[in-house]
Protein backbone atom coordinates (compact mmCIF):
# COMPACT_ATOMS: atom_id res chain seq x y z
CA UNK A 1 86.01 104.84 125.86
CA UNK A 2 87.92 102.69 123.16
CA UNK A 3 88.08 103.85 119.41
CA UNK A 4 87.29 101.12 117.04
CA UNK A 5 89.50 101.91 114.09
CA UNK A 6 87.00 99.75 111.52
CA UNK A 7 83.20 99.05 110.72
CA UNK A 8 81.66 96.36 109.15
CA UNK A 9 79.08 97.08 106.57
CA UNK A 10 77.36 94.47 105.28
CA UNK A 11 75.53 95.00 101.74
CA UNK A 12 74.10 94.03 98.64
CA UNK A 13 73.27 96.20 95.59
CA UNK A 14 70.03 93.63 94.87
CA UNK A 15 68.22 95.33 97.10
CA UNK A 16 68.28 98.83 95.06
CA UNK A 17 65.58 96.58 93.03
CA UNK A 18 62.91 97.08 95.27
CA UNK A 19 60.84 99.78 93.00
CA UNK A 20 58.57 101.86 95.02
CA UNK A 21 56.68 103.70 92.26
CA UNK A 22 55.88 107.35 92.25
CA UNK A 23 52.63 109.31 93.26
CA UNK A 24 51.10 111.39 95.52
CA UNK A 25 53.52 110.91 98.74
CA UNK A 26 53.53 107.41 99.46
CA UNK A 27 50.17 106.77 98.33
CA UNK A 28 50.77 105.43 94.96
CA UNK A 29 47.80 107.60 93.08
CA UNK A 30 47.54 110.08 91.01
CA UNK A 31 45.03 112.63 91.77
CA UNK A 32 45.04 113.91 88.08
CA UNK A 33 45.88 117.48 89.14
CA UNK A 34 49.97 117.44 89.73
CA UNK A 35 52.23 117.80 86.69
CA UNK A 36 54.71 116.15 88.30
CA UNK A 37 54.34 112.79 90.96
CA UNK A 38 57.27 111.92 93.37
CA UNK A 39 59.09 109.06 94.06
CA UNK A 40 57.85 107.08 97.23
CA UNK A 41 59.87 108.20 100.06
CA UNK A 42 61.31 104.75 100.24
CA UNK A 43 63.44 104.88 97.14
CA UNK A 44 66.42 103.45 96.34
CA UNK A 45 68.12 107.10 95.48
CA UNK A 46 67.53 107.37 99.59
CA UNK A 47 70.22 104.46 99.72
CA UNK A 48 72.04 104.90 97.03
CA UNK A 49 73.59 108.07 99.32
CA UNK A 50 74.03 106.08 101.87
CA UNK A 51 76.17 103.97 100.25
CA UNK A 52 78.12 106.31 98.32
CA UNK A 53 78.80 108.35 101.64
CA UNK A 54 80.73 105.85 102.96
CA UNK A 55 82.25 104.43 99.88
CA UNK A 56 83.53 108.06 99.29
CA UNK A 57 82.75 110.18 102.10
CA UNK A 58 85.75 111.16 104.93
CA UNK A 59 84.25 108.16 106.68
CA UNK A 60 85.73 105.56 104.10
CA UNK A 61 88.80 104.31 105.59
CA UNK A 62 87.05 103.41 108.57
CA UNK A 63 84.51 101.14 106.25
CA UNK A 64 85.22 97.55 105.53
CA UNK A 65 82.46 96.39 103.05
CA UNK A 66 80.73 93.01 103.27
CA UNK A 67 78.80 90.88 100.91
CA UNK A 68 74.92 90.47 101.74
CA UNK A 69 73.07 87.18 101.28
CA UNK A 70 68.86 86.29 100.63
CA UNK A 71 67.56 84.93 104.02
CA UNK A 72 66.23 81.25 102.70
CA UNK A 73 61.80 81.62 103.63
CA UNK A 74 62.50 78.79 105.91
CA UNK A 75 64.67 81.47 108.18
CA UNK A 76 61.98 83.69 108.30
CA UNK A 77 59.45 81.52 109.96
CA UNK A 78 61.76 82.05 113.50
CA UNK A 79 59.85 85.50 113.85
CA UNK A 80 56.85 85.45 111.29
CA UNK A 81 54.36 82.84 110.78
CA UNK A 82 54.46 80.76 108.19
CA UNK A 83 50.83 81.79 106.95
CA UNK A 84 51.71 85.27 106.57
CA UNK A 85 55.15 84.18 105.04
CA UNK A 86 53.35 82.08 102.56
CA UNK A 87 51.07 84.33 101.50
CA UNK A 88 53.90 87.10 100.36
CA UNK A 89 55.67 84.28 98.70
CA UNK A 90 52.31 83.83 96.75
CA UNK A 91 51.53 87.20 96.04
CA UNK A 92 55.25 87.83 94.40
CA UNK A 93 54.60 84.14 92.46
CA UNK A 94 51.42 86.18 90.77
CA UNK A 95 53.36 89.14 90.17
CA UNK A 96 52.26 92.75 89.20
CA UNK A 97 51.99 95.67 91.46
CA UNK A 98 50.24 95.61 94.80
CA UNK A 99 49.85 97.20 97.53
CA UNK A 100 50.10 94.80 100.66
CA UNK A 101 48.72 97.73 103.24
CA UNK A 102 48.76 101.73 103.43
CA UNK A 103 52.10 103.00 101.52
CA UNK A 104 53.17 99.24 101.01
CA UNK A 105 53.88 98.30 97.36
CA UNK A 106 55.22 94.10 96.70
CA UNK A 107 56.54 95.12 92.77
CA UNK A 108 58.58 92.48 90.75
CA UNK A 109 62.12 92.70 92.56
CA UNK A 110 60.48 93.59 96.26
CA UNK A 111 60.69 90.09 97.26
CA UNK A 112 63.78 89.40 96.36
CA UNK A 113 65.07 92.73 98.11
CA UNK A 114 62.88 91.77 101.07
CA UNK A 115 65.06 88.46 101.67
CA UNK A 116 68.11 90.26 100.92
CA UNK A 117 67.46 93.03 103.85
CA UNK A 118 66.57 90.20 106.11
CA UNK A 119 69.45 87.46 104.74
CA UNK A 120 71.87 90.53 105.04
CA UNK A 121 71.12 91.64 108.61
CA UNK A 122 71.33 88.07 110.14
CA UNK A 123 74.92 87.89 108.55
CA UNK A 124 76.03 91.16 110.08
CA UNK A 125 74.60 89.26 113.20
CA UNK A 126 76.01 86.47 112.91
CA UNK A 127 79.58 88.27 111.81
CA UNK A 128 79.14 89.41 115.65
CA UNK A 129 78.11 85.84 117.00
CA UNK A 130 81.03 84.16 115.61
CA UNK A 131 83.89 85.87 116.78
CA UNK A 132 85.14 88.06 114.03
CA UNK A 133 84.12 91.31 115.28
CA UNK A 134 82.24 93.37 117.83
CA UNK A 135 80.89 96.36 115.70
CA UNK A 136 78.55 95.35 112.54
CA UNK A 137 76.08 97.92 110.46
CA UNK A 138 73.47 96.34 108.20
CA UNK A 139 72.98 99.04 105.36
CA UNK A 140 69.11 97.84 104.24
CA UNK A 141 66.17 98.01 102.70
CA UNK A 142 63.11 97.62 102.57
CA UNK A 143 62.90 98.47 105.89
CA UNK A 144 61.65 96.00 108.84
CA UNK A 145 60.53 97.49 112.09
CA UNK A 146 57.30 98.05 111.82
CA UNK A 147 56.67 94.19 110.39
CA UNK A 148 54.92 92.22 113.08
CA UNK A 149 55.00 88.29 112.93
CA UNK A 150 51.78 88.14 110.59
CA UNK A 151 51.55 91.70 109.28
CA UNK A 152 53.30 93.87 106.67
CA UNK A 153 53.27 97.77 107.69
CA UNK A 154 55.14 101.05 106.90
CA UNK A 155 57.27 100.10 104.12
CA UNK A 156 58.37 96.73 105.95
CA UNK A 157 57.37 93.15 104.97
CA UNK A 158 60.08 91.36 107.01
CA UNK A 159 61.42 92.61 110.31
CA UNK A 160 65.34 92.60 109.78
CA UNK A 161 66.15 93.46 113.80
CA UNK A 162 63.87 91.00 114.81
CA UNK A 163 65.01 88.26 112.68
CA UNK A 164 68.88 89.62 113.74
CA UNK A 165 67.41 89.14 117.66
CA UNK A 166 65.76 85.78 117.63
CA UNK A 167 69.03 84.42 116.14
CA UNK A 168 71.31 85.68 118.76
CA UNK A 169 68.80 84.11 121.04
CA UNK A 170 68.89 81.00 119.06
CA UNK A 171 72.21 81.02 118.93
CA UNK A 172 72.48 80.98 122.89
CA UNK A 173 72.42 84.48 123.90
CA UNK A 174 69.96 85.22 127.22
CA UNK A 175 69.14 88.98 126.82
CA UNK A 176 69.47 91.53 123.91
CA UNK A 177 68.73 94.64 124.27
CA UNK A 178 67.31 96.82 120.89
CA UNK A 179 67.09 100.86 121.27
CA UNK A 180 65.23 102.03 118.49
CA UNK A 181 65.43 105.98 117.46
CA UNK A 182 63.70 105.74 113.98
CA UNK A 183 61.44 108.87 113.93
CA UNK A 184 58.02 106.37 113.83
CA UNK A 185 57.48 103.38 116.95
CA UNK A 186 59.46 100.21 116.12
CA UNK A 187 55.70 98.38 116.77
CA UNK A 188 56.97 95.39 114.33
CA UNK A 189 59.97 94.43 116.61
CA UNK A 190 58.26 95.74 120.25
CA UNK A 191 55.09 93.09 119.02
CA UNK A 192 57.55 90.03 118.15
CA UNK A 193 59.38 89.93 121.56
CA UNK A 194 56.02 91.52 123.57
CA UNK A 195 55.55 88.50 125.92
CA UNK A 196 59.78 87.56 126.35
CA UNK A 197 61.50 89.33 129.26
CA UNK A 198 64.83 88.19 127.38
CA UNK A 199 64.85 91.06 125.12
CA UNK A 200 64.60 94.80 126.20
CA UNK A 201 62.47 96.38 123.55
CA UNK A 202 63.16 100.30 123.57
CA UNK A 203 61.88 102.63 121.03
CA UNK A 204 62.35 106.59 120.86
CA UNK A 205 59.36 107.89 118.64
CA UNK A 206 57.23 110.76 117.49
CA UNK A 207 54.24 110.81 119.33
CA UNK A 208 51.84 109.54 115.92
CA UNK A 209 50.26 106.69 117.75
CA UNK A 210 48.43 104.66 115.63
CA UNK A 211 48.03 104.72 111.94
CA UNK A 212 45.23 101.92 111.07
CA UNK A 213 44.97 98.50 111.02
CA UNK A 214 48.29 97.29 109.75
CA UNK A 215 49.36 99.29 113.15
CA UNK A 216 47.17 98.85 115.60
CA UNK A 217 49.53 100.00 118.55
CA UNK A 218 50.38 103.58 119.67
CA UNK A 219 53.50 103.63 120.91
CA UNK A 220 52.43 105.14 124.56
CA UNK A 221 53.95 104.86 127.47
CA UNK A 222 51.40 101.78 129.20
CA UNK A 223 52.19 99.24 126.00
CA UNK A 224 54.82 97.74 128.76
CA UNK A 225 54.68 93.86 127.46
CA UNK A 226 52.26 90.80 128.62
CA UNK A 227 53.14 88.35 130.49
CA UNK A 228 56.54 87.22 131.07
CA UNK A 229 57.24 89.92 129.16
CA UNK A 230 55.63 92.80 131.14
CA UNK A 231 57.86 95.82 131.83
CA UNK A 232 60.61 95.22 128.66
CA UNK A 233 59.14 97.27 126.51
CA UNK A 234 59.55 100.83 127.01
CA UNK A 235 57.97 103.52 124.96
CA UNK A 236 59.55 107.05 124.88
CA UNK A 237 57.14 109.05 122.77
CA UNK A 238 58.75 112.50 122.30
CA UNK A 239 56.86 115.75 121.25
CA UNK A 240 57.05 116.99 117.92
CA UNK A 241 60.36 119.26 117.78
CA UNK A 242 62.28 117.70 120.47
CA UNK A 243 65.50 118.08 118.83
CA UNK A 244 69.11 116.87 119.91
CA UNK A 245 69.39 118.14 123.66
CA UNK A 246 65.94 116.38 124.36
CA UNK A 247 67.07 113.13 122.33
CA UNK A 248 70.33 113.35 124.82
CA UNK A 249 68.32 113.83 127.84
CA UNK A 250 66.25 110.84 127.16
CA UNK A 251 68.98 108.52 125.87
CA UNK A 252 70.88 109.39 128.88
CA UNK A 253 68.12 109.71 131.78
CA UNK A 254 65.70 106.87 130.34
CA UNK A 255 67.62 104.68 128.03
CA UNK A 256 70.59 104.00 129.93
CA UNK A 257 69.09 103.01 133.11
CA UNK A 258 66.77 100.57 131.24
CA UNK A 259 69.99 98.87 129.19
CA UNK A 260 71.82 99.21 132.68
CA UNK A 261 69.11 96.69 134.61
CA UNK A 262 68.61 94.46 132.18
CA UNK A 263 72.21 93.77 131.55
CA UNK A 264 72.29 92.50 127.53
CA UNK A 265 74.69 90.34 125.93
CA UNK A 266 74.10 92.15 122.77
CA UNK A 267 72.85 95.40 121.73
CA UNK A 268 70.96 96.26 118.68
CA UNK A 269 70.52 99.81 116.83
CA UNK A 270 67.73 100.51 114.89
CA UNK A 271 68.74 103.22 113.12
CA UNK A 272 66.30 105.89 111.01
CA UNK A 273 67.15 109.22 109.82
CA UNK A 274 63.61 109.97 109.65
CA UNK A 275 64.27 111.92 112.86
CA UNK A 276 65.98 114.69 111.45
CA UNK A 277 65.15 118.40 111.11
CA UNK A 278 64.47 118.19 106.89
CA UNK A 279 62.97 114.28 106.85
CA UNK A 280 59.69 114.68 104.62
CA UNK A 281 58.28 112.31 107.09
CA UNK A 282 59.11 113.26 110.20
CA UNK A 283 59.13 116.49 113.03
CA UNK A 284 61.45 116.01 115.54
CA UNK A 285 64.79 118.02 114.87
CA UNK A 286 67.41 115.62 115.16
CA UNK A 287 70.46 117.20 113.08
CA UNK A 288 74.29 115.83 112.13
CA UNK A 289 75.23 116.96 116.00
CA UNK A 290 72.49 114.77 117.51
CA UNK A 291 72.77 111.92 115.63
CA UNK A 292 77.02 111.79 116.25
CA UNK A 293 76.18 112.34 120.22
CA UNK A 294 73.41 109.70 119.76
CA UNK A 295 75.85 107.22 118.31
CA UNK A 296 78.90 107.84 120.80
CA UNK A 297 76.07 107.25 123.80
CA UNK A 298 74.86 103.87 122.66
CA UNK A 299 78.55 102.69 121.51
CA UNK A 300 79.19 103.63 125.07
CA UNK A 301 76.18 101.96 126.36
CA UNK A 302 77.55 98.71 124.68
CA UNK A 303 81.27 98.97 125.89
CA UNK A 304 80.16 99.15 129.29
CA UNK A 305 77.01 96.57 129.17
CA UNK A 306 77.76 94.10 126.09
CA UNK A 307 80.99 93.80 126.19
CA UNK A 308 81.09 96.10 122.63
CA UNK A 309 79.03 93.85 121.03
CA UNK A 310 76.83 96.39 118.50
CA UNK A 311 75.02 95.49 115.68
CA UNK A 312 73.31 98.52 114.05
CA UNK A 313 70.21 97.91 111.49
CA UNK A 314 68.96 100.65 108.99
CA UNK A 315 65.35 101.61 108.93
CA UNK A 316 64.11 104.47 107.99
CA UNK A 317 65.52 108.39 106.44
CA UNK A 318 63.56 110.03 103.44
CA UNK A 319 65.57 113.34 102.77
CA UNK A 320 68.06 111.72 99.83
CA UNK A 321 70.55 114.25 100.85
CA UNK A 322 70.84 114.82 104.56
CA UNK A 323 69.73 111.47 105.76
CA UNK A 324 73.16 110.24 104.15
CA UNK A 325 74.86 112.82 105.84
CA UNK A 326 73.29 111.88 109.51
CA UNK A 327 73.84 108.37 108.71
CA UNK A 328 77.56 109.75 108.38
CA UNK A 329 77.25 110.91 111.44
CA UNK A 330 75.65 108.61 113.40
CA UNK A 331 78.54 106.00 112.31
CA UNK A 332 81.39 108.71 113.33
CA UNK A 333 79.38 108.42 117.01
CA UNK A 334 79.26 105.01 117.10
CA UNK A 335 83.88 104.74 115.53
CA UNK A 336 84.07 107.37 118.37
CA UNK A 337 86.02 109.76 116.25
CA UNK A 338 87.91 112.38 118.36
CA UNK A 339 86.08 115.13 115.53
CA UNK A 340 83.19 115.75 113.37
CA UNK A 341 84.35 114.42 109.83
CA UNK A 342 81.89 116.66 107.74
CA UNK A 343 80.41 119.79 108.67
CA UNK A 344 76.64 120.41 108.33
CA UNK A 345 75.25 121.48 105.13
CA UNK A 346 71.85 122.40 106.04
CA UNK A 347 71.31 122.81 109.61
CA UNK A 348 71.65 126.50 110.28
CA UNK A 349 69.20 127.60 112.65
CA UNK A 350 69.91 127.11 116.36
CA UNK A 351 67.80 124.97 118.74
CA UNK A 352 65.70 126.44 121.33
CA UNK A 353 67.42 124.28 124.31
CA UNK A 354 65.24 125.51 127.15
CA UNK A 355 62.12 124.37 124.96
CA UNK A 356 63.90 120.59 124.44
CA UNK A 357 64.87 120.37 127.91
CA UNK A 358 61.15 121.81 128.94
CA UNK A 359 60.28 118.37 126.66
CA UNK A 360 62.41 115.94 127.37
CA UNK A 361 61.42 117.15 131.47
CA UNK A 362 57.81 116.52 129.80
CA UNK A 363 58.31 113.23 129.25
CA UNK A 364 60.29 111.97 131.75
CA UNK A 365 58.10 113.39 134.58
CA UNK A 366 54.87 111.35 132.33
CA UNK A 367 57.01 107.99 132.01
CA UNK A 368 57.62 108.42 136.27
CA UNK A 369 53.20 108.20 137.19
């Protein structure tokens, strides 16, 4: 497999204006009992590591940093509908604080940060589309795949992968192909392409299944599409503590076959360090090793299917420490570095690899009735 000696980034600093308050967890209150109330898990310190970590991490020279842009509102209408659209522009035009669903704030600066995430990820898109390269990583937030085409939900008022996807489809594309490994279901992105059999909708999840009404869908294994679309969206729901040999077996015995029969021109990575064994909002294990074995799979998955063609879209990753360094990672996967760059600060107990192959056997045995 080829090294790629380089990495596009695409970013803008605007979107470290998207304030996400403090409280209890992601909630936003105050219970009047706790001296001292946390930021929201989606804060801006979260990316701020991120960034730094590749400005000045090992992984630097390998970074070549692009300039974001705002997506204009009439871009956004190609996956949401214009009502629901509307109706964020109008609640930003009235300004103040308020919460759009369950753990979703709209604060002065979140719109603007919203159309930078989406404006950004359709350039790293398009970087791919026109020629200049084959490898593109759009470093965003707020997130975007759990936004559905007339629904905020989970942090996410615009779907950035979805907006990426219906461009390379507009642009003349016939199939992509979008593996997502955040730690929650990508329902946003799954929901916008349910009914298309021209994009392969593939999402790796903890098995939380459905949260209210802002996400209504559970992630299980018989949400499979409608109509035309009807067998492109695969669920892998994986137990609680599934950790990197059961991520490994399931990228390599259930998400390579899919990406292999379906052939895409393009592949997408929705990326989430929400997976990992310290994420405050997630259980499943994933440490620096996983996510680097994770990321030379799929870049191998897109040499041999989509002609290299990778674009890889941030979601999710609370921990302000280690999700940076799996993010590091993930990335030295994906360059196909011949060694680990940075060691692992945290992870020092070992996995229990009979119990994450006795899961990953779990799951693959239930996806086969």
């Amino acid at each position: 497999m080829a090294t790629l000696s380089s990495l596009n980034v695409f970013w803008h600093e605007g979107m470290l204006l998207h304030n996400t308050g403090r409280g209890m967890f992601d909630t936003g209150e105050d219970p009047g009992f706790l001296d001292v109330l946390e930021k929201h898990p989606e804060n801006s310190d979260r990316i701020k590591n991120m960034v730094s970590i590749l400005k000045r991490g090992p992984i630097s020279p390998y970074i070549i940093w692009n300039l974001g842009r705002p997506a204009l509102v009439s871009e956004l209408y190609t996956f949401h509908d214009p009502k629901y659209i509307d109706r964020l522009v109008k609640e930003n035009e009235t300004g103040g604080e308020k919460m759009i669903c369950a753990g979703t704030f709209l604060n002065p600066g979140s719109w603007d940060a919203a159309l930078l995430a989406a404006g950004t990820t359709m350039s790293a898109m398009n970087h791919i589309l026109d020629g200049h390269g084959k490898l593109a990583y759009a470093l965003v937030r707020p997130p975007g795949h759990h936004a559905q085409p007339t629904q905020a939900d989970g942090y996410c008022f615009l779907n950035n992968a979805g907006l990426a996807i219906q461009l390379a489809l507009d642009h003349g594309c016939r199939k992509v192909a979008v593996i997502d490994i955040d730690v929650h279901y990508g329902n946003g992105t799954a929901e916008g392409f349910y009914r298309s059999d021209k994009v392969l909708t593939i999402s790796l999840h903890m098995n939380h299944g459905s949260w209210g009404p802002s996400h209504s869908q559970t992630g299980s294994l018989d949400e499979l599409g409608e109509g035309n679309g009807v067998g492109y969206n695969l669920n892998i729901p994986l137990p609680n503590g599934t950790g990197n040999k059961g991520y490994e077996y399931a990228v390599t015995e259930l998400v390579a076959p899919a990406v292999l029969k379906f052939e895409p021109e393009i592949l997408v990575l929705v990326v989430g360090q929400d997976s990992s064994a310290f994420d405050p909002n997630g259980r499943q294990c994933l440490t620096m090793d996983g996510y680097r074995a994770i990321g030379q799979k799929i870049r191998m998955l897109a040499d041999k299917h989509s002609n290299g063609r990778l674009l890889i879209v941030q979601e999710g990753g609370y921990h302000v420490t280690y999700s940076a360094y799996c993010l590091h990672a993930t990335l030295e996967g994906v360059l196909n570095l011949p060694h680990p760059l940075l060691p692992d600060p945290i992870a020092y107990y070992p996995e229990d690899e009979a119990f994450a192959k006795m899961l990953a056997l779990g799951t693959s045995e239930s996806m086969d009735c």
